[in-house]
Protein backbone atom coordinates (compact mmCIF):
# COMPACT_ATOMS: atom_id res chain seq x y z
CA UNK A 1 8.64 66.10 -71.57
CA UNK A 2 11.88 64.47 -71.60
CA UNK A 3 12.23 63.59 -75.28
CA UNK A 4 11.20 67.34 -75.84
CA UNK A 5 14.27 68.09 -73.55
CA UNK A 6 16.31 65.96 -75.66
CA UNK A 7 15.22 67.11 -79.13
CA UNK A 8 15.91 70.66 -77.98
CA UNK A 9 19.48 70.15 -76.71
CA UNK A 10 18.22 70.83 -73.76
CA UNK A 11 19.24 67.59 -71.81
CA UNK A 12 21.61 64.86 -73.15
CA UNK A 13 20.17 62.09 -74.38
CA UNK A 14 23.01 59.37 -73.24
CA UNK A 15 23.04 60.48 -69.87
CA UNK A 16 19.77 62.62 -68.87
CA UNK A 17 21.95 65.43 -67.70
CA UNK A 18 21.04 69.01 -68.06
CA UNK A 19 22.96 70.71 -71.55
CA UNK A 20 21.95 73.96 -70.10
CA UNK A 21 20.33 73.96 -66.50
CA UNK A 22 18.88 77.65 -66.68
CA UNK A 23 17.04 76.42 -70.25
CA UNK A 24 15.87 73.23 -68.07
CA UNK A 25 14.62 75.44 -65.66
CA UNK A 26 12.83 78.06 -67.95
CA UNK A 27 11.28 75.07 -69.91
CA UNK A 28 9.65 73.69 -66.91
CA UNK A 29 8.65 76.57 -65.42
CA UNK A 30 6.61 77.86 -68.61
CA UNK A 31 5.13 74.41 -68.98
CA UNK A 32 3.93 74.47 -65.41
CA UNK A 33 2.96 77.79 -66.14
CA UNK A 34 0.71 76.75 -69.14
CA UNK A 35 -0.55 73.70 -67.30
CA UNK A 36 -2.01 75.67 -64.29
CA UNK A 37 -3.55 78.71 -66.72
CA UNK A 38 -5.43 75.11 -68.97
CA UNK A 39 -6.74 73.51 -65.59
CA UNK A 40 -7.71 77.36 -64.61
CA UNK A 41 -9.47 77.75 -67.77
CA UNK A 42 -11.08 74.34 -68.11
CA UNK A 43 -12.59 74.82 -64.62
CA UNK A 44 -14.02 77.92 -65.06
CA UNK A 45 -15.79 76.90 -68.31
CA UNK A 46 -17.17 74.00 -66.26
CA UNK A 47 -18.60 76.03 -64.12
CA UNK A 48 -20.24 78.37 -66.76
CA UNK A 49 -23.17 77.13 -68.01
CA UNK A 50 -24.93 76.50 -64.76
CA UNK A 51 -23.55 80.02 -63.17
CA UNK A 52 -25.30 82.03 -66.10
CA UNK A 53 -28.92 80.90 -65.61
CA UNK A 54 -28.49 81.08 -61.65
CA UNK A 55 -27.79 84.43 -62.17
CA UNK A 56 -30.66 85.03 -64.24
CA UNK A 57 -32.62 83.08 -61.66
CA UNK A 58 -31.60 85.54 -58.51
CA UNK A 59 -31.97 88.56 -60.43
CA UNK A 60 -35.79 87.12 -61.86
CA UNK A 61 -36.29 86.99 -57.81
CA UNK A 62 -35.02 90.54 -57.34
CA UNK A 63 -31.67 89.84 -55.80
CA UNK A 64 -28.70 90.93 -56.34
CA UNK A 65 -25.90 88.94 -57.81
CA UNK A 66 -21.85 89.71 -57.63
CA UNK A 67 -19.23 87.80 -60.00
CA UNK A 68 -15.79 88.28 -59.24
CA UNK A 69 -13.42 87.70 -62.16
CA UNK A 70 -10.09 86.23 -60.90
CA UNK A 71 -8.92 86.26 -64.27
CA UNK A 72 -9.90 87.99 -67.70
CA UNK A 73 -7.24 85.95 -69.55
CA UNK A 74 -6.47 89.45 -71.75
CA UNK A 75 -3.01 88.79 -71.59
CA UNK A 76 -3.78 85.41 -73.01
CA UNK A 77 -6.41 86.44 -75.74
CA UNK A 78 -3.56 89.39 -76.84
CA UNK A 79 -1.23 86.06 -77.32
CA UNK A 80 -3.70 84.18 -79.36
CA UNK A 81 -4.75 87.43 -81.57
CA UNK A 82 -1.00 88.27 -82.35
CA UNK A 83 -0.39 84.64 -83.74
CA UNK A 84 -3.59 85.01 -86.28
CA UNK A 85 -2.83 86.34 -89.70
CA UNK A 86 -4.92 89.72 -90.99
CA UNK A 87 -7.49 86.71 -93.17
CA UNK A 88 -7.63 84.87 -89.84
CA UNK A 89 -8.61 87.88 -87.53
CA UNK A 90 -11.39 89.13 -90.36
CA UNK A 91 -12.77 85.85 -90.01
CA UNK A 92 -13.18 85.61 -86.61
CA UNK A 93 -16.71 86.68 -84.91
CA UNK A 94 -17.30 87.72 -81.41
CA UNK A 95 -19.51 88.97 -79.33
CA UNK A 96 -18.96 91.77 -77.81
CA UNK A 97 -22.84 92.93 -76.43
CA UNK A 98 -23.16 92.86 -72.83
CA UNK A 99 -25.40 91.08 -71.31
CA UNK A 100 -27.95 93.41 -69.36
CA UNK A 101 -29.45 92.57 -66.13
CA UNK A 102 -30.55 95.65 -64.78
């Protein structure tokens, strides 16, 4: 993080002070930012592929099952679409069927 600080002009490289304190500041907040939303992410899809067939499992046995989404990441997935070019986006396939339980 620090020689990214430096590169950018961001902090001196001599001394380690701040160039530009509110650019120190914004820097390290978005990579906190980005490092929360990755752990976030990671640990949801860990918890994925056993949460899919228990919920198959309870509704087999006639219960009912709730998910709560904390996130749905579309702010993230608008971020990711806007940096594809129009060859990149007509390449991509997804999925959009629901999966039915009722």
């Amino acid at each position: 993080m620090r020689e990214a600080l430096e590169a950018t002009r961001i902090v001196d490289s001599e001394t380690g002070g701040a160039l530009n304190s509110g650019a120190k500041s914004a820097a390290l907040s978005i990579f906190e930012g980005t490092k929360q939303r990755f752990f976030a992410q990671l640990l949801l899809s860990m918890k994925l592929p056993r949460l899919l067939p228990a919920i198959d499992t309870a509704i087999a046995e006639g219960q009912v099952v709730v998910v709560q989404l904390v996130s749905t990441a579309e702010a993230m997935l608008d971020r990711r679409l806007a940096d594809l070019s129009n060859e990149e986006r007509e390449a991509l396939e997804i999925d959009l069927s629901p999966r039915e339980y009722v």
